[in-house]
Protein backbone atom coordinates (compact mmCIF):
# COMPACT_ATOMS: atom_id res chain seq x y z
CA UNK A 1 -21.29 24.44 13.87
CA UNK A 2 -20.56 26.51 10.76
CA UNK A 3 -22.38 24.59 7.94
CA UNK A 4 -21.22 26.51 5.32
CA UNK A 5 -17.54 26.76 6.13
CA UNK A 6 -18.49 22.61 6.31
CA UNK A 7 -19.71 22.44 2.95
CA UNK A 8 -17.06 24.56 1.02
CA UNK A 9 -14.50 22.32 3.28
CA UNK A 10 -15.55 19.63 1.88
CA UNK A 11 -14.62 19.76 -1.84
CA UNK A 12 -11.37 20.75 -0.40
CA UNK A 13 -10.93 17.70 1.10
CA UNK A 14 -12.10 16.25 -1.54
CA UNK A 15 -9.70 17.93 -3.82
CA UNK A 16 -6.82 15.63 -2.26
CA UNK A 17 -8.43 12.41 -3.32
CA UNK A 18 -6.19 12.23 -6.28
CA UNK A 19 -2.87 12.35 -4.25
CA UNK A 20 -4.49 9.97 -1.84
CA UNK A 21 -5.36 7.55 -4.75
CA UNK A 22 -1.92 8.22 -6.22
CA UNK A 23 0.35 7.48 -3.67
CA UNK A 24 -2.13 4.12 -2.75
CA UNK A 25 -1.60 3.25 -6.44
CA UNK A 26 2.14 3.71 -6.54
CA UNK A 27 2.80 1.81 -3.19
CA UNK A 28 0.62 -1.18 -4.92
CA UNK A 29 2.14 -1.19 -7.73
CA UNK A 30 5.26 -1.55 -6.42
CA UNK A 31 4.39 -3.76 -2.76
CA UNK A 32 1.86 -6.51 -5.03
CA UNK A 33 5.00 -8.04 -6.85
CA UNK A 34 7.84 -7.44 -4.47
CA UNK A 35 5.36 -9.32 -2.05
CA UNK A 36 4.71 -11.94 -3.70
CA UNK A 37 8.27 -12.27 -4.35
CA UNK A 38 9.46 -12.61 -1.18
CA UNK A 39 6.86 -14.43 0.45
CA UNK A 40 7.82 -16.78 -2.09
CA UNK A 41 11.29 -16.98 -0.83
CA UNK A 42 9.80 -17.09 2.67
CA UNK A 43 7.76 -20.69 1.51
CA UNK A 44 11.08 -22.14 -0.14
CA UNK A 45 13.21 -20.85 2.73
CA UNK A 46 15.79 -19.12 0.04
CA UNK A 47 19.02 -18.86 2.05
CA UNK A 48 19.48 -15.20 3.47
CA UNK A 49 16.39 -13.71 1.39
CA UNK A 50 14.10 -15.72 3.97
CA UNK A 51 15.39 -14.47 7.38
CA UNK A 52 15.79 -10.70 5.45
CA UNK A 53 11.89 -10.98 4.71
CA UNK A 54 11.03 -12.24 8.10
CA UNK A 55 13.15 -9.75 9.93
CA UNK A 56 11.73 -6.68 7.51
CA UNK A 57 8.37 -7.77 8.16
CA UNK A 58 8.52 -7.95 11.94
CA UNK A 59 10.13 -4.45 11.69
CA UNK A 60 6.95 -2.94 9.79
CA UNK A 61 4.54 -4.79 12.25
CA UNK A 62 6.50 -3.93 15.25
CA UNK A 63 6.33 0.01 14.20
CA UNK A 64 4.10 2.56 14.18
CA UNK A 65 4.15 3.56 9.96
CA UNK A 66 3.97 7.43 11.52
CA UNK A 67 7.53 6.58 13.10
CA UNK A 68 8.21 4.95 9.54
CA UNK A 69 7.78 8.26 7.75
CA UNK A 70 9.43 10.32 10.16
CA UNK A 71 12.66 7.77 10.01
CA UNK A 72 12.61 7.62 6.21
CA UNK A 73 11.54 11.17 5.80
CA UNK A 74 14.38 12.81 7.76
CA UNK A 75 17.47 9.66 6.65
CA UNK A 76 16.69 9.54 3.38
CA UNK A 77 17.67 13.62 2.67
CA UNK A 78 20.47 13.06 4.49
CA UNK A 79 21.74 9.88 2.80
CA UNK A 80 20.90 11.79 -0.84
CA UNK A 81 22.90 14.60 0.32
CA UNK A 82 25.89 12.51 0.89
CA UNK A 83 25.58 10.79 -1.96
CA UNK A 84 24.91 13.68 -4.14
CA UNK A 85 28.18 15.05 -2.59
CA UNK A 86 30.31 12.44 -3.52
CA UNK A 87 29.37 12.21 -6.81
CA UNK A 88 29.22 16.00 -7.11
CA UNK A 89 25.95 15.66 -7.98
CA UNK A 90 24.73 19.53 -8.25
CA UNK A 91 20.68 19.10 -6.97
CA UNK A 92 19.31 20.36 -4.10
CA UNK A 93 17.52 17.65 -1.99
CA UNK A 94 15.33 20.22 -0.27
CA UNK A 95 13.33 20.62 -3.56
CA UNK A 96 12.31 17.16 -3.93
CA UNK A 97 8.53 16.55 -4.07
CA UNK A 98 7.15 14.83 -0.87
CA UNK A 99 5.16 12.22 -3.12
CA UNK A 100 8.52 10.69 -3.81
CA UNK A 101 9.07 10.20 -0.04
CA UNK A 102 5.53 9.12 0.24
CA UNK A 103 5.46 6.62 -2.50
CA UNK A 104 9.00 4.83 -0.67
CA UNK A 105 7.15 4.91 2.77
CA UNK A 106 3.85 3.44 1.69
CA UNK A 107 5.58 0.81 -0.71
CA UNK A 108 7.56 -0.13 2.25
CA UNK A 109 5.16 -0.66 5.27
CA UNK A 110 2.72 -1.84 2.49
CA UNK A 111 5.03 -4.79 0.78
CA UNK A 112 5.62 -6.01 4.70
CA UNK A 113 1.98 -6.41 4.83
CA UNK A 114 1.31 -8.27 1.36
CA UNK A 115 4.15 -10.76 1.90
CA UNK A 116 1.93 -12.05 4.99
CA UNK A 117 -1.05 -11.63 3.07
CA UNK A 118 0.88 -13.45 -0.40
CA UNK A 119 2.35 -16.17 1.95
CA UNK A 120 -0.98 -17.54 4.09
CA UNK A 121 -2.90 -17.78 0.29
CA UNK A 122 -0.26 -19.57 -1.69
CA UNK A 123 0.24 -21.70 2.03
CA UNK A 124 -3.41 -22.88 0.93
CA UNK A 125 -2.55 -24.12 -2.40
CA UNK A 126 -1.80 -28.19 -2.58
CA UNK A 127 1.88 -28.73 -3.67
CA UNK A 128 0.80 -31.57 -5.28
CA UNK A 129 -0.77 -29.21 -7.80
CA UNK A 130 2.69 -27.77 -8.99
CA UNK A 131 3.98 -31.34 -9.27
CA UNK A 132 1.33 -32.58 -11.06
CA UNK A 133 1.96 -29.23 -13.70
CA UNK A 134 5.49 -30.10 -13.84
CA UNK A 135 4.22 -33.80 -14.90
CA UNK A 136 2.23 -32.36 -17.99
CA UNK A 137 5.29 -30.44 -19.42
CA UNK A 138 4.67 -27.20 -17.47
CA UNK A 139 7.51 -25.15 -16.10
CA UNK A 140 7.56 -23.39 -13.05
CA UNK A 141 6.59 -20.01 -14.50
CA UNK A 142 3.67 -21.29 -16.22
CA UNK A 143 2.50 -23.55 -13.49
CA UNK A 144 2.18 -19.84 -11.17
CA UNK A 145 1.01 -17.75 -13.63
CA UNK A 146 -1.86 -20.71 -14.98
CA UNK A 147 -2.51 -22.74 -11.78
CA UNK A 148 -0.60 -21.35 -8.70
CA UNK A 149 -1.67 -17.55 -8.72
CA UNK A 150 -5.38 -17.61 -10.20
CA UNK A 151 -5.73 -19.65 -6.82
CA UNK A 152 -3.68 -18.11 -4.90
CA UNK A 153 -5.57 -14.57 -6.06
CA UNK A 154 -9.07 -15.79 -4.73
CA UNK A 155 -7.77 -16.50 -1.09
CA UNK A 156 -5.86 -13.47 -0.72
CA UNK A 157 -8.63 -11.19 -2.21
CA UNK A 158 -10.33 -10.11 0.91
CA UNK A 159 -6.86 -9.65 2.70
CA UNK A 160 -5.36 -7.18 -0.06
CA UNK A 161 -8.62 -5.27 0.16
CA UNK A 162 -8.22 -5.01 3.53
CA UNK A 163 -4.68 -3.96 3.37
CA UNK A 164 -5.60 -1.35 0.03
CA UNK A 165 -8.55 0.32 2.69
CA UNK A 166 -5.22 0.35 5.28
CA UNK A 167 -3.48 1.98 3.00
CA UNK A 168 -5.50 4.55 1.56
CA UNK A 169 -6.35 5.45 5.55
CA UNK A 170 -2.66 5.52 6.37
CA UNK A 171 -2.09 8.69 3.59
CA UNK A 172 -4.17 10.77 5.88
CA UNK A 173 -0.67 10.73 7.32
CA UNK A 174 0.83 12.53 4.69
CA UNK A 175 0.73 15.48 5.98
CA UNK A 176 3.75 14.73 8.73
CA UNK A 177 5.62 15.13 4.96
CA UNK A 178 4.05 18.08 3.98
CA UNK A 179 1.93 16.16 1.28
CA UNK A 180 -1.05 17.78 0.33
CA UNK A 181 -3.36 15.08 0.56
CA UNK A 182 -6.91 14.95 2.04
CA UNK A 183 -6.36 15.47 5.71
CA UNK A 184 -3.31 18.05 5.64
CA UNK A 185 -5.86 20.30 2.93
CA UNK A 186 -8.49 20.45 5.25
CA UNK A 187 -6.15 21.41 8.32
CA UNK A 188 -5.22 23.92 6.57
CA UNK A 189 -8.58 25.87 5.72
CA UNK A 190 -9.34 25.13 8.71
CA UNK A 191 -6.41 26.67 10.58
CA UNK A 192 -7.77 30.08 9.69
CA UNK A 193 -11.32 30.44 11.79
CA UNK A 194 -10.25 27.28 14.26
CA UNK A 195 -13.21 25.45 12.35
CA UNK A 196 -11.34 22.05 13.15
CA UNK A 197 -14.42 19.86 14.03
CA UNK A 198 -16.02 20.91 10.74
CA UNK A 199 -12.74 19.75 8.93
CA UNK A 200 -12.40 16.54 10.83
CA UNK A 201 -16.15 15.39 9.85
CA UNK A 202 -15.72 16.32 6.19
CA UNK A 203 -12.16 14.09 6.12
CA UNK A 204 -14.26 11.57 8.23
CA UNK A 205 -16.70 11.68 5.05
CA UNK A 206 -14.57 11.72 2.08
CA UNK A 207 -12.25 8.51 3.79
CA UNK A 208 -15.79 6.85 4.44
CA UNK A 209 -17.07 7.51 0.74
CA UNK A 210 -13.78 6.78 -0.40
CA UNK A 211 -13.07 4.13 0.95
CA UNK A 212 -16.49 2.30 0.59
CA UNK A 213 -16.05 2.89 -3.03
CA UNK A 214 -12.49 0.60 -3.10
CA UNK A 215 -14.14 -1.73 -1.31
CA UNK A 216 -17.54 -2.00 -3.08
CA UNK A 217 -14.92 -2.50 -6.29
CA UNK A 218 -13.02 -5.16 -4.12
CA UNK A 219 -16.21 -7.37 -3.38
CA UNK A 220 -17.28 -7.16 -7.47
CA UNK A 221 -13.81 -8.67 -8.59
CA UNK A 222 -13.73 -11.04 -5.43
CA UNK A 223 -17.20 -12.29 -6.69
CA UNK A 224 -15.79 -12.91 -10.36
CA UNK A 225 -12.73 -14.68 -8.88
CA UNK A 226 -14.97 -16.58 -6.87
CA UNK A 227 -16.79 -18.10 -10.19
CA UNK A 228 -13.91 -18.52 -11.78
CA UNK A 229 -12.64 -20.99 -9.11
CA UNK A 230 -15.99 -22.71 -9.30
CA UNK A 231 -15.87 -23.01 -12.96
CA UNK A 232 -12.45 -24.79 -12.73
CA UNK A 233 -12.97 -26.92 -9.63
């Protein structure tokens, strides 16, 4: 065991934390709306929307998310080229940043995920509740955003921590896209003595600290969410 070459490999692997936390925050930003969104249209049974939403998230459970990124990451150039082409658009696809690729892969599999996770917590909520907001003068938009989702937001707590720790584990995979996140930065230094074992325990370390820190975070909001539905029960 080298322990040095394990030390200095560490705060390289440490040094792709912020692409690891970027592309996590991206993908939520994006998947925690467009989830709720259509696991909304998956409760009401919206025409067309509801068997797209179903069939999408079957897809994403049904697939590995590595085959996910090497589907989207080898289409997508193509389809830009085309349409780049056409419209005699004069950019080079081949210089496109991975992170953009990374951000569309890990919204993707990651919005499949939340629309489960969006649709079991709101299933919990009493439609009575909405009824009786509509009774006081309440619309619809104010009946989710004051009564519905607050709700809604303590069941599905532990599930979208769950599925943020998922995530953040899943950009380890980055590096099939050339990203330089966490695990594809320690590869590399490693690559040059064959010091692989040392590399794998100092990702195993930074994924372990980071992702105890997300969820330590997780479990503090959960706990004020949890008060807050006692206070209003």
């Amino acid at each position: 065991m080298n322990y040095q070459f394990l030390l200095e490999t560490f705060f390289v692997a440490l040094s792709g934390v912020p692409i690891a936390l970027l592309v996590t925050i991206v993908a939520l930003l994006v998947a925690l709306p467009l989830g709720f969104l259509l696991a909304l249209t998956r409760i009401n049974k919206i025409p067309v929307i509801h068997h797209f939403a179903k069939i999408y998230v079957s897809f994403v459970r049904g697939t590995p998310i590595i085959i996910q990124i090497f589907i989207i990451y080898s289409s997508l150039p193509l389809l830009l080229k085309i349409i780049f082409e056409k419209y005699n658009i004069a950019y080079d696809i081949y210089k496109i940043n991975p992170i953009w690729y990374a951000f569309i892969v890990f919204a993707f599999s990651t919005t499949a995920i939340l629309i489960e996770v969006f649709r079991s917590a709101l299933g919990t909520i009493e439609k009575g509740q909405l009824e009786a907001a509509h009774a006081v003068g309440l619309t619809t938009f104010q009946a989710y955003r004051r009564i519905i989702i607050p709700q809604a937001l303590v069941v599905a707590m532990p599930n979208i921590c769950t599925a943020t720790v998922n995530l953040i584990k899943a950009t380890s995979l980055g590096y099939a896209m050339s990203l330089p996140e966490i695990t594809l930065k320690a590869k590399v230094a490693a690559n040059v003595g064959y010091n692989y074992v040392e590399a794998y325990i100092d990702i195993f370390i930074v994924y372990l600290i980071l992702c105890s820190t997300v969820e330590y975070i997780f479990k503090r909001y959960e706990k004020h969410l949890s008060k807050f539905k006692v206070a209003n029960a």
